[in-house]
PDB file of N, CA and C in Angstrom:
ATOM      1  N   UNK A   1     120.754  57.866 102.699  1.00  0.00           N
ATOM      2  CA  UNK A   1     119.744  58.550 103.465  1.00  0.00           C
ATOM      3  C   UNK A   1     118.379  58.082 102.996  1.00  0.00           C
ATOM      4  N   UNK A   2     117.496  58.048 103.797  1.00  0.00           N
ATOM      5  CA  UNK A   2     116.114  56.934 103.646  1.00  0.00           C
ATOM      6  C   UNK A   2     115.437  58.117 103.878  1.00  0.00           C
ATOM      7  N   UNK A   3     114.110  58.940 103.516  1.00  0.00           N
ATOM      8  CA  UNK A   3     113.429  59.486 103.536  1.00  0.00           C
ATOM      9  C   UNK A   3     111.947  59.420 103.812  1.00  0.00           C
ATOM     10  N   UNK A   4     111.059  59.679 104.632  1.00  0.00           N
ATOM     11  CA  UNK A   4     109.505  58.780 104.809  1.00  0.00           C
ATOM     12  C   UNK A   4     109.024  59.874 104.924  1.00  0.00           C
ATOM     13  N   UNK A   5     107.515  60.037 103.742  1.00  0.00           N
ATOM     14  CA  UNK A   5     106.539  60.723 104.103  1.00  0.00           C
ATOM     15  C   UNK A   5     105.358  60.120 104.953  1.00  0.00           C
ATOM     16  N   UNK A   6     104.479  61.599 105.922  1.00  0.00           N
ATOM     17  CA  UNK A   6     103.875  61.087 106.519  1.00  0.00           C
ATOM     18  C   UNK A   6     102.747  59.997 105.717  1.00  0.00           C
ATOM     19  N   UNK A   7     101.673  59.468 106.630  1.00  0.00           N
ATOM     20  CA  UNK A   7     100.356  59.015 106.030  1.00  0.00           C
ATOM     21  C   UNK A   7      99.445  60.793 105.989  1.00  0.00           C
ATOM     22  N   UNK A   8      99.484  61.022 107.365  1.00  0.00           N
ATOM     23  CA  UNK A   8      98.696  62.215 107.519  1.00  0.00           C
ATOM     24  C   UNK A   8      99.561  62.962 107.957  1.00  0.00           C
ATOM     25  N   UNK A   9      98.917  64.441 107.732  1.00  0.00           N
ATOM     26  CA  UNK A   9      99.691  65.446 107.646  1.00  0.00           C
ATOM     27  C   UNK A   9      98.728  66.635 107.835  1.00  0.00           C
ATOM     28  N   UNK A  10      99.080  68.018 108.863  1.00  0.00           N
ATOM     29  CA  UNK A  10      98.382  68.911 108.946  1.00  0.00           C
ATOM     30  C   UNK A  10      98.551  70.239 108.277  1.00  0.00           C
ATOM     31  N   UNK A  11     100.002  69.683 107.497  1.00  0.00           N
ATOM     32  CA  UNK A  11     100.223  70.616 106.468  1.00  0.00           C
ATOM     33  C   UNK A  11      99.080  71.239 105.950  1.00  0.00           C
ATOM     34  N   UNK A  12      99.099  72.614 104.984  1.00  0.00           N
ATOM     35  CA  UNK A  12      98.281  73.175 104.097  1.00  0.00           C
ATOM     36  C   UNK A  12      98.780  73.017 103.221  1.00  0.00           C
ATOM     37  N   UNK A  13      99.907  72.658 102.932  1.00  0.00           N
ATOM     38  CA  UNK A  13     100.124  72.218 101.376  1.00  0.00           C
ATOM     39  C   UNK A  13     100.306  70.934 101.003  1.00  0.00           C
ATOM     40  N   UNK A  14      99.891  70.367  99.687  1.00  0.00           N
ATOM     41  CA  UNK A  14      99.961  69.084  99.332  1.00  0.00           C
ATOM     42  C   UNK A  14     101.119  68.534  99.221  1.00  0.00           C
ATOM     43  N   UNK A  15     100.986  67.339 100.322  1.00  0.00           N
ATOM     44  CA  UNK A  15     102.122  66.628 100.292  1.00  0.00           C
ATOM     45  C   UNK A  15     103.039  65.659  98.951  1.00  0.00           C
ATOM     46  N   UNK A  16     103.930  65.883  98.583  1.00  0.00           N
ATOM     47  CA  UNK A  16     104.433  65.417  97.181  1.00  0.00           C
ATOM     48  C   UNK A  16     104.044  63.727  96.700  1.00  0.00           C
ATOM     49  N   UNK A  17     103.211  64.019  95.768  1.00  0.00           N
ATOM     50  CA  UNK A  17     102.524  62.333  95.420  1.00  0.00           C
ATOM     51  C   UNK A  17     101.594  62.607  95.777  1.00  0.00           C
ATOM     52  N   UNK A  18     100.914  62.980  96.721  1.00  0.00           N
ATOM     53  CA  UNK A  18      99.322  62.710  97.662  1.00  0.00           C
ATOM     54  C   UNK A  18      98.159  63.988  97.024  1.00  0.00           C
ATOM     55  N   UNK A  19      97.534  63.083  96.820  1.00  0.00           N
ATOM     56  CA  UNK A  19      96.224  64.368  96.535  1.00  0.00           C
ATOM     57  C   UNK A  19      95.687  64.981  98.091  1.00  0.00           C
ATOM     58  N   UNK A  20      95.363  66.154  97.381  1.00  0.00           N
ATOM     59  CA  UNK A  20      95.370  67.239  99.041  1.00  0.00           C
ATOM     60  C   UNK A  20      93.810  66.386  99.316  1.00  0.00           C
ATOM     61  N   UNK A  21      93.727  66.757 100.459  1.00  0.00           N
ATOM     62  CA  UNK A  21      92.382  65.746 101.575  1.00  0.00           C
ATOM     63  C   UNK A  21      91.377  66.654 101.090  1.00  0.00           C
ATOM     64  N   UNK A  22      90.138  66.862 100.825  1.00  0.00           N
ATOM     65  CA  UNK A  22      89.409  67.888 100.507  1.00  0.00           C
ATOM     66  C   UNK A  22      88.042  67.948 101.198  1.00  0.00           C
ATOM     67  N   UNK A  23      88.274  67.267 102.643  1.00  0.00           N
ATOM     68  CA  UNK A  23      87.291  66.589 103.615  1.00  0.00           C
ATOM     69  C   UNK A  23      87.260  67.717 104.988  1.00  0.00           C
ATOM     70  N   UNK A  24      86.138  68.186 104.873  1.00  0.00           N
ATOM     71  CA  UNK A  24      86.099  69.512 106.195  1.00  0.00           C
ATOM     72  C   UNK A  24      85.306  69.453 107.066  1.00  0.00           C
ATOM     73  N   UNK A  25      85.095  70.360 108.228  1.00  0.00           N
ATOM     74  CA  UNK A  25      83.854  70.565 108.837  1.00  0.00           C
ATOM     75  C   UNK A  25      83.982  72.040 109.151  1.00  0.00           C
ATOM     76  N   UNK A  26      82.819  72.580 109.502  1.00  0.00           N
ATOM     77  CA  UNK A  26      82.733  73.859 110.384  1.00  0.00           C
ATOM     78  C   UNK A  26      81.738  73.988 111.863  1.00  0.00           C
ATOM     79  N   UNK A  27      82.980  74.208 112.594  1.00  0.00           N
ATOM     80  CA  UNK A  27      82.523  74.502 113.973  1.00  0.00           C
ATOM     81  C   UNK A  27      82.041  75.815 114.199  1.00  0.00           C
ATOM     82  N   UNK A  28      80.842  75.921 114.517  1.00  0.00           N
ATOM     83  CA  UNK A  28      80.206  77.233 115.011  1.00  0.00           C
ATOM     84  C   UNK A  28      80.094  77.291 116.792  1.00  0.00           C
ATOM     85  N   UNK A  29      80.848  78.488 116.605  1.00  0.00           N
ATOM     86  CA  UNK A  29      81.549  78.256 118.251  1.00  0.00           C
ATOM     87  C   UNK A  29      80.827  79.949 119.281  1.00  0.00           C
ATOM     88  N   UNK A  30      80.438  79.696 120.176  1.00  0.00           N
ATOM     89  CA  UNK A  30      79.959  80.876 121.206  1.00  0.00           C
ATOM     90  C   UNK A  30      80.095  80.781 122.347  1.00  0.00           C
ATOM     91  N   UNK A  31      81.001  82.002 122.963  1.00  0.00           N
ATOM     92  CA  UNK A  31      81.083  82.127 124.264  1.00  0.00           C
ATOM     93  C   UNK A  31      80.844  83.442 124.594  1.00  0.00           C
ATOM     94  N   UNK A  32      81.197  83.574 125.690  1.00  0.00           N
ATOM     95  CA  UNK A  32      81.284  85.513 126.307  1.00  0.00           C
ATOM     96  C   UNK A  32      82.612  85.380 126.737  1.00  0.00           C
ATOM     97  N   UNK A  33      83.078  86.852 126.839  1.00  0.00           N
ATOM     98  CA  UNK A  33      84.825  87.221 126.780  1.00  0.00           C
ATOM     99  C   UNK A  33      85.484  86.378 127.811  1.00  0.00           C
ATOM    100  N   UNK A  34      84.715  86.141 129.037  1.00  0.00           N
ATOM    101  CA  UNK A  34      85.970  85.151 129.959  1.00  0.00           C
ATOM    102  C   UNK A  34      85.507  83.592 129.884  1.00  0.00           C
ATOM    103  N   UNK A  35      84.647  83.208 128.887  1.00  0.00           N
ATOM    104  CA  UNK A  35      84.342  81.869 128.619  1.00  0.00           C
ATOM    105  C   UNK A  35      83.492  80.788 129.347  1.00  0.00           C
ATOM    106  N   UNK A  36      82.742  81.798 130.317  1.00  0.00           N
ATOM    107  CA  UNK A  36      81.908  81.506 131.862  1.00  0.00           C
ATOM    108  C   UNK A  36      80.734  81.104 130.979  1.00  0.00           C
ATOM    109  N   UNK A  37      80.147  81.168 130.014  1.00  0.00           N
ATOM    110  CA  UNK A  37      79.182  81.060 129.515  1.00  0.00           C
ATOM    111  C   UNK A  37      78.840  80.739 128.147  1.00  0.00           C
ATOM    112  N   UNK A  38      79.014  79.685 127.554  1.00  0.00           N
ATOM    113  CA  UNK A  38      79.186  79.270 126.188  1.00  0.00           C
ATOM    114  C   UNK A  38      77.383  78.352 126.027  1.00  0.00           C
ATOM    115  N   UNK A  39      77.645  78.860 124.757  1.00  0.00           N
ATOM    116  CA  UNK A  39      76.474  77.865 124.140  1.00  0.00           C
ATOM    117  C   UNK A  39      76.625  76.658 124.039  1.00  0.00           C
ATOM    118  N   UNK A  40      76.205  75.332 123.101  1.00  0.00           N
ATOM    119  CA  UNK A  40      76.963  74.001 122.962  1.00  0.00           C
ATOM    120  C   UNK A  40      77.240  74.337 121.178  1.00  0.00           C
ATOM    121  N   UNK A  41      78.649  73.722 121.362  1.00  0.00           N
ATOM    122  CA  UNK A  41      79.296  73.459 119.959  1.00  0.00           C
ATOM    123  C   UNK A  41      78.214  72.877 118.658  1.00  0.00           C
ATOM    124  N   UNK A  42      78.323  73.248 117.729  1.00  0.00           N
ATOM    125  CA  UNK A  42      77.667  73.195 116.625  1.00  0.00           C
ATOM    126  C   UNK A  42      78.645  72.912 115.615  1.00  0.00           C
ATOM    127  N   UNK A  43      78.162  71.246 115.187  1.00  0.00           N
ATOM    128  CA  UNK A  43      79.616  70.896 113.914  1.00  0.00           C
ATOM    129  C   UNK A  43      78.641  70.876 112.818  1.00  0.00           C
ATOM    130  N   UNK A  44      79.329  71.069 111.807  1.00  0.00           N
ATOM    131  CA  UNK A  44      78.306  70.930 110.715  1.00  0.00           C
ATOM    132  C   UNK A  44      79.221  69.962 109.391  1.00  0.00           C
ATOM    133  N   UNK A  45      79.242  69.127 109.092  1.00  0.00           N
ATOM    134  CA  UNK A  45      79.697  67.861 108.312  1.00  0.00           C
ATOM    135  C   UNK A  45      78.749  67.849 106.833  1.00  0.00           C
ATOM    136  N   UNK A  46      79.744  66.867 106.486  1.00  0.00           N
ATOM    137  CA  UNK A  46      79.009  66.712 104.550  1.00  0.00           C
ATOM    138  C   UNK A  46      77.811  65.680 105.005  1.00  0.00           C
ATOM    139  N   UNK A  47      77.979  64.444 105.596  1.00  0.00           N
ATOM    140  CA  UNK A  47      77.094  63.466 105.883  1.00  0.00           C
ATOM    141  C   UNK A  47      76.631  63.071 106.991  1.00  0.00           C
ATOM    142  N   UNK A  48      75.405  62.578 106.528  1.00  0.00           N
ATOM    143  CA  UNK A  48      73.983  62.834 107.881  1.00  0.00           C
ATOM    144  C   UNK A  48      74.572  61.586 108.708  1.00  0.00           C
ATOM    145  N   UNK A  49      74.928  60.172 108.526  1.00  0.00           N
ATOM    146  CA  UNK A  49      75.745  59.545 109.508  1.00  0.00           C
ATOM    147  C   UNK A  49      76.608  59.123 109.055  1.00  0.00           C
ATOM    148  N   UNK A  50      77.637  59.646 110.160  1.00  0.00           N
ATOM    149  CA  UNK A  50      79.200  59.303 109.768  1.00  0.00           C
ATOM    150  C   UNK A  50      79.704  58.363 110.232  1.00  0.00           C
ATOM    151  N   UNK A  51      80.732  57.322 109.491  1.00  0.00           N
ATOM    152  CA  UNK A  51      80.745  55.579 109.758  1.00  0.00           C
ATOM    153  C   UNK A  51      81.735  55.781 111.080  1.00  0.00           C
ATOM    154  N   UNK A  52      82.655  56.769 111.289  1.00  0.00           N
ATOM    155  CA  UNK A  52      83.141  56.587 113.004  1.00  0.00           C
ATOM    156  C   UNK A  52      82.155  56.455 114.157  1.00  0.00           C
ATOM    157  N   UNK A  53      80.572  57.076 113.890  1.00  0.00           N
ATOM    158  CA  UNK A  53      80.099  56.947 115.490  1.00  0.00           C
ATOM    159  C   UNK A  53      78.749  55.870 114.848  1.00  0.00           C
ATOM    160  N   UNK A  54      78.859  54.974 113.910  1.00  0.00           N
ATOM    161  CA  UNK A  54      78.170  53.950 113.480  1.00  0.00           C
ATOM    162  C   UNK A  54      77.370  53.577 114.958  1.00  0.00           C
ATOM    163  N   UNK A  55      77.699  53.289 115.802  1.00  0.00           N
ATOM    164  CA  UNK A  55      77.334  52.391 117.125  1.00  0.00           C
ATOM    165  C   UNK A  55      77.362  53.106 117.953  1.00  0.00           C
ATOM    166  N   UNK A  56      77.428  54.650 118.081  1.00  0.00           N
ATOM    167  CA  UNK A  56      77.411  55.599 119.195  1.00  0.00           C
ATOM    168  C   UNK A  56      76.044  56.544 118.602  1.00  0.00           C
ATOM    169  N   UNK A  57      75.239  56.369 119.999  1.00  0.00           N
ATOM    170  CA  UNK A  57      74.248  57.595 120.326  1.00  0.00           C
ATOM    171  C   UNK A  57      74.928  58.771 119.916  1.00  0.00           C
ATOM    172  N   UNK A  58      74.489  59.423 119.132  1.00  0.00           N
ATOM    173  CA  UNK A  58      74.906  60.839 118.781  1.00  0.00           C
ATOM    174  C   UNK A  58      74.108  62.078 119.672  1.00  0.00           C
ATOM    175  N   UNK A  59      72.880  61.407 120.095  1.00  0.00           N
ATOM    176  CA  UNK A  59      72.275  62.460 120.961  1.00  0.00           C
ATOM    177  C   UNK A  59      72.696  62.458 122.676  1.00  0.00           C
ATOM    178  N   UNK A  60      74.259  61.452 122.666  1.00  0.00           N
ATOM    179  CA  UNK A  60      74.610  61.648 124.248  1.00  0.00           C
ATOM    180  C   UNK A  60      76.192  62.979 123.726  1.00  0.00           C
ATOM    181  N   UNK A  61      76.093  63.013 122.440  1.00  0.00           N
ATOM    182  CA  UNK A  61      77.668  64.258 122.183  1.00  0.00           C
ATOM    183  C   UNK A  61      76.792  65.639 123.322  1.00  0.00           C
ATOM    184  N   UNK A  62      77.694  66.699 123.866  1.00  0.00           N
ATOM    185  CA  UNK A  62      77.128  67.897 124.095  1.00  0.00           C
ATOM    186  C   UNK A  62      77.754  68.744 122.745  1.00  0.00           C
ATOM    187  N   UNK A  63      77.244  68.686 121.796  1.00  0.00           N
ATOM    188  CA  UNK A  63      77.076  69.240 120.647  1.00  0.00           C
ATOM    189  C   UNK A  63      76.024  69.182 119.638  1.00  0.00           C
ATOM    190  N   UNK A  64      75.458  69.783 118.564  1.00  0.00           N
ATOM    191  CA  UNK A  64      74.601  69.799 117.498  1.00  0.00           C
ATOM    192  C   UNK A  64      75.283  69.379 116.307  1.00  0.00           C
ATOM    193  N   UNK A  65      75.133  68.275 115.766  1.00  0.00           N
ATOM    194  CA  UNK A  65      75.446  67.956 114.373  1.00  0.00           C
ATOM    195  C   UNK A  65      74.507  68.557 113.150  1.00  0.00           C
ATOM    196  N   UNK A  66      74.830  68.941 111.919  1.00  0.00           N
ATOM    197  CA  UNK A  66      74.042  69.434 110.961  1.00  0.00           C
ATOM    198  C   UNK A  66      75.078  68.883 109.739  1.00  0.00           C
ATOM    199  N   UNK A  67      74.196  68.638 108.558  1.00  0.00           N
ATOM    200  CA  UNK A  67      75.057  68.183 107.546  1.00  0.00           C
ATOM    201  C   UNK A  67      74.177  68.612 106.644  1.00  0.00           C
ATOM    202  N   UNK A  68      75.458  69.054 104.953  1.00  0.00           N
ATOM    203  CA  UNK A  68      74.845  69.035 103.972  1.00  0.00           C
ATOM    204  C   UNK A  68      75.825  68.986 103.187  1.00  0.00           C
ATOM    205  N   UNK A  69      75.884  69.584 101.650  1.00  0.00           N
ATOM    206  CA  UNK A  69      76.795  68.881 101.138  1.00  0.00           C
ATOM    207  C   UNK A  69      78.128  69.642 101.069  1.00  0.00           C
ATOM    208  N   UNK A  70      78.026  70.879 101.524  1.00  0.00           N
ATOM    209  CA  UNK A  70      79.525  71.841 101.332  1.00  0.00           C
ATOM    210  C   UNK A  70      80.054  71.569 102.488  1.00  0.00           C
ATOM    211  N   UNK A  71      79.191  71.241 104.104  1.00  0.00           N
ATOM    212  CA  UNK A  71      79.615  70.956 105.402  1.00  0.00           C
ATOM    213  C   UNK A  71      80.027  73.176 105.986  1.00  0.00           C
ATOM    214  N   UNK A  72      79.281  73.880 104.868  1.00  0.00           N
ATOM    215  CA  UNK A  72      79.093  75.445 105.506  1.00  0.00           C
ATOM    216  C   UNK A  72      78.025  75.394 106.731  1.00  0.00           C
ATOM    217  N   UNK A  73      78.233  76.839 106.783  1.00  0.00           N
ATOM    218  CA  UNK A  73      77.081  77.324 107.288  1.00  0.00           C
ATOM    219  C   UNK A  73      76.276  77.721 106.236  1.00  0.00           C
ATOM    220  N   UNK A  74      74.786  77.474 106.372  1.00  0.00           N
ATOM    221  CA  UNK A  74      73.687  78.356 105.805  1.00  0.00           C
ATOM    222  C   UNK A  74      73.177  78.886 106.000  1.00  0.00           C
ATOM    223  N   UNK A  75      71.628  79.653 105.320  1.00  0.00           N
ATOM    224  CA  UNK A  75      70.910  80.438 106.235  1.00  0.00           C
ATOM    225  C   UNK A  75      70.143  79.702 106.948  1.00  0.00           C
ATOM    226  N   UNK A  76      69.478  78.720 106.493  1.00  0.00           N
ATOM    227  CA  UNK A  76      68.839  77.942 107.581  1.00  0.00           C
ATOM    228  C   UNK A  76      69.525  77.581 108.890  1.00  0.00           C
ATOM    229  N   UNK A  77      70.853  76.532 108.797  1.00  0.00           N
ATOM    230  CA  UNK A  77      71.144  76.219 109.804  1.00  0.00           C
ATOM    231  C   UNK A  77      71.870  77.428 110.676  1.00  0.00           C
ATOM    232  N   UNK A  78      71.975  78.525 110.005  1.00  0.00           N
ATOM    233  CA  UNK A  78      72.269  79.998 110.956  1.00  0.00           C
ATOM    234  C   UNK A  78      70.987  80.163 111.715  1.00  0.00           C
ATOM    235  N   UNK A  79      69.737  79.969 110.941  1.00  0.00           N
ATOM    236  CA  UNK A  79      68.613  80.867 111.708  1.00  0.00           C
ATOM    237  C   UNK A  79      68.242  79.773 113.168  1.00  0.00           C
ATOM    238  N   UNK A  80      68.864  78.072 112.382  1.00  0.00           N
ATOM    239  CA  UNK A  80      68.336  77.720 113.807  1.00  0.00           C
ATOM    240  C   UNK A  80      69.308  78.082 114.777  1.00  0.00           C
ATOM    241  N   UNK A  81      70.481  78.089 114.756  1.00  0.00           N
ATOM    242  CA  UNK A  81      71.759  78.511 115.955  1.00  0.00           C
ATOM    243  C   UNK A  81      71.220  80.041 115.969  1.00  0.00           C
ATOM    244  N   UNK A  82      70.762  80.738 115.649  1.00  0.00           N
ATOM    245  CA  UNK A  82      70.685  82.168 116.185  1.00  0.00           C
ATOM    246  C   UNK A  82      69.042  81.926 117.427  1.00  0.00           C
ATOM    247  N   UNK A  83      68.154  80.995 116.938  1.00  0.00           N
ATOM    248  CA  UNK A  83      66.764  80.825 117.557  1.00  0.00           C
ATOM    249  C   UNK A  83      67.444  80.286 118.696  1.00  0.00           C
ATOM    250  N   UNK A  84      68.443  79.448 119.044  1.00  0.00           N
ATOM    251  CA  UNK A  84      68.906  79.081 119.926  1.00  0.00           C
ATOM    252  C   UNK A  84      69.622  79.697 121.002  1.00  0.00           C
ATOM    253  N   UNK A  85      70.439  80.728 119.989  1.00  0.00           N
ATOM    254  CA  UNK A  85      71.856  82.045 120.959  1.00  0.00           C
ATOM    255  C   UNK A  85      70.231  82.792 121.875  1.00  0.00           C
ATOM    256  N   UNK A  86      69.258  83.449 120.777  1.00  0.00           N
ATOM    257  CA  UNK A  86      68.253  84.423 121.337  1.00  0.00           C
ATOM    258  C   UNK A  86      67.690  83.739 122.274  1.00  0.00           C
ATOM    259  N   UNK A  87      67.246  82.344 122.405  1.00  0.00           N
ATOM    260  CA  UNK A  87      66.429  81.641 123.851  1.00  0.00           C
ATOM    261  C   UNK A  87      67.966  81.946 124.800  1.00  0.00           C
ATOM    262  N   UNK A  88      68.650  81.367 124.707  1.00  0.00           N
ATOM    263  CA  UNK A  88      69.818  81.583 125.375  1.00  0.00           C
ATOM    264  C   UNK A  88      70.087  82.826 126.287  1.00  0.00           C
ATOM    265  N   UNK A  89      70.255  83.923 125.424  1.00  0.00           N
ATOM    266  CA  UNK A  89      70.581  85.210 126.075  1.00  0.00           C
ATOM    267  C   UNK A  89      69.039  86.073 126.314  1.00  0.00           C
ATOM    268  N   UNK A  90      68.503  85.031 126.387  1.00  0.00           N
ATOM    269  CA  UNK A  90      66.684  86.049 126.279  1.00  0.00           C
ATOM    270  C   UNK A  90      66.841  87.044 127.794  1.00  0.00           C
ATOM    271  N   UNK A  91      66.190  88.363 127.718  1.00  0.00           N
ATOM    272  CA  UNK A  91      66.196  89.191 128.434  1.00  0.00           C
ATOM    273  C   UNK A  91      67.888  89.210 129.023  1.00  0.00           C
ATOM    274  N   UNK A  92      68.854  89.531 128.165  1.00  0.00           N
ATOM    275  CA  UNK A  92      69.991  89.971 128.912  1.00  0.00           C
ATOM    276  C   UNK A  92      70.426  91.010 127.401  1.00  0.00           C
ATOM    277  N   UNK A  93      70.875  92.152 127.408  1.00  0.00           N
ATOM    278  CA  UNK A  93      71.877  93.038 126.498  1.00  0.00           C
ATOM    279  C   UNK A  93      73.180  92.396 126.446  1.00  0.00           C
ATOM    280  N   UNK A  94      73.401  92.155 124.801  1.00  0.00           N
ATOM    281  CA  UNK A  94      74.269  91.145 124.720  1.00  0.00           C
ATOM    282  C   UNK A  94      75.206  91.790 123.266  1.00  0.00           C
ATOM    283  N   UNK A  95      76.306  91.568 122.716  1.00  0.00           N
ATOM    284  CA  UNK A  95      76.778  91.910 121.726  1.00  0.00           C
ATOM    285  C   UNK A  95      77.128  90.862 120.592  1.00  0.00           C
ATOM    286  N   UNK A  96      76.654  90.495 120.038  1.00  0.00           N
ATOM    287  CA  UNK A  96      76.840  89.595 118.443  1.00  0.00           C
ATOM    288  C   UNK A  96      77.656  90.286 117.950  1.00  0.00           C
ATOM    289  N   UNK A  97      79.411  89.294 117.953  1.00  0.00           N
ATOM    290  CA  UNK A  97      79.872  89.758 117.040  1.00  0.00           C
ATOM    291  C   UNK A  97      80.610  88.756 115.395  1.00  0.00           C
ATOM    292  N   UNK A  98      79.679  88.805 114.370  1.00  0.00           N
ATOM    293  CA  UNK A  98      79.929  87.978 113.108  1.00  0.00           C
ATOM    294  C   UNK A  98      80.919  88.248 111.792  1.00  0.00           C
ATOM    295  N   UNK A  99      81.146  87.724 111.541  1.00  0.00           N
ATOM    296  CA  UNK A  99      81.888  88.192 110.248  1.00  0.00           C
ATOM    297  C   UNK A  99      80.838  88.649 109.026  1.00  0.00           C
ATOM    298  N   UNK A 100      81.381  88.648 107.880  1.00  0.00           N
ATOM    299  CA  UNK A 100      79.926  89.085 106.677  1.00  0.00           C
ATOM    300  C   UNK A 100      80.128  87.890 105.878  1.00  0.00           C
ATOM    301  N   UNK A 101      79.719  86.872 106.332  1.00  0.00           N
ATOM    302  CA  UNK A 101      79.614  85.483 105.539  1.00  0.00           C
ATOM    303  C   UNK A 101      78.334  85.586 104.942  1.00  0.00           C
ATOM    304  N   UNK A 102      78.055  85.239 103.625  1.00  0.00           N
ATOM    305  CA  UNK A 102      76.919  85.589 103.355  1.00  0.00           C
ATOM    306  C   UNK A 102      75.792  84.536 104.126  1.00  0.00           C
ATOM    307  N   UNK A 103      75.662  83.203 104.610  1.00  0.00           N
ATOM    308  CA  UNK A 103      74.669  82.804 105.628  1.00  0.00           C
ATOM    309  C   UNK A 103      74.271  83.390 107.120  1.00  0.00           C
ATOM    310  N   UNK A 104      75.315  84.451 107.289  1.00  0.00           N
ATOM    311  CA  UNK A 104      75.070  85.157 108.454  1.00  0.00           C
ATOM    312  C   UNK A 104      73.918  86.199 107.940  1.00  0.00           C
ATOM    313  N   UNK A 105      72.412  85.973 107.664  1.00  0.00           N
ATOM    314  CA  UNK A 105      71.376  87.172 107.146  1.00  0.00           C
ATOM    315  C   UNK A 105      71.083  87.921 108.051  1.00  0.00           C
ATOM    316  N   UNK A 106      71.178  89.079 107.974  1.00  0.00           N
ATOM    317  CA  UNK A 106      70.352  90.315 109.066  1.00  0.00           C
ATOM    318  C   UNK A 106      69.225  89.945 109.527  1.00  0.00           C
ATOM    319  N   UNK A 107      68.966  89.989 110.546  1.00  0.00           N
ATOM    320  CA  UNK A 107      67.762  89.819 111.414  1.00  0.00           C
ATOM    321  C   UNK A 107      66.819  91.128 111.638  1.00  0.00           C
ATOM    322  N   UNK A 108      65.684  91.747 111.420  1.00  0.00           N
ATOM    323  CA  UNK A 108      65.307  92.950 112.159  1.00  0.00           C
ATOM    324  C   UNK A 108      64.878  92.668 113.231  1.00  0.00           C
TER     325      UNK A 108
END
């Protein structure tokens, strides 16, 4: 019996021999309940250019790239996606609903 591990794998656990991948992103994602109305996707990555879109316009993606070195959210790049949700939903009653991540800061 011949046995083959993958190359890649979407496992969560480390594959036997292979050091676990320790390479992420976070998508900051907004819609309203039937999905008629979404903001644009917001990825946030470790590095400011990444060697896959070397030769691609990044300002034709319909998304916002942000990078730093954990590839979180922060408070900064929260306050600009929230300056963005508020032009967005300006003059409509709307419900924000967040988890308690600590870059999510209270707004008054």
């Amino acid at each position: 019996m011949i046995v083959f591990q993958a190359d890649n794998s979407l496992a969560s656990k480390q594959l036997e021999g292979r050091k676990q991948n320790k390479e992420w992103i976070t998508l900051a994602i907004c819609c309203n309940g039937d999905g008629s109305d979404m903001l644009p996707l917001w990825v946030i990555g470790k590095y400011k250019n990444l060697c896959c879109f070397k030769n691609i316009n990044k300002n034709t993606f319909r998304c916002q790239y942000w990078n730093n070195s954990s590839a979180w959210m922060t408070r900064e790049i929260f306050l600009e996606w929230f300056k963005g949700f508020d032009l967005h939903v300006s003059r409509r009653k709307v419900l924000l609903i967040m988890d308690n991540f600590s870059g999510h800061i209270p707004l008054d």
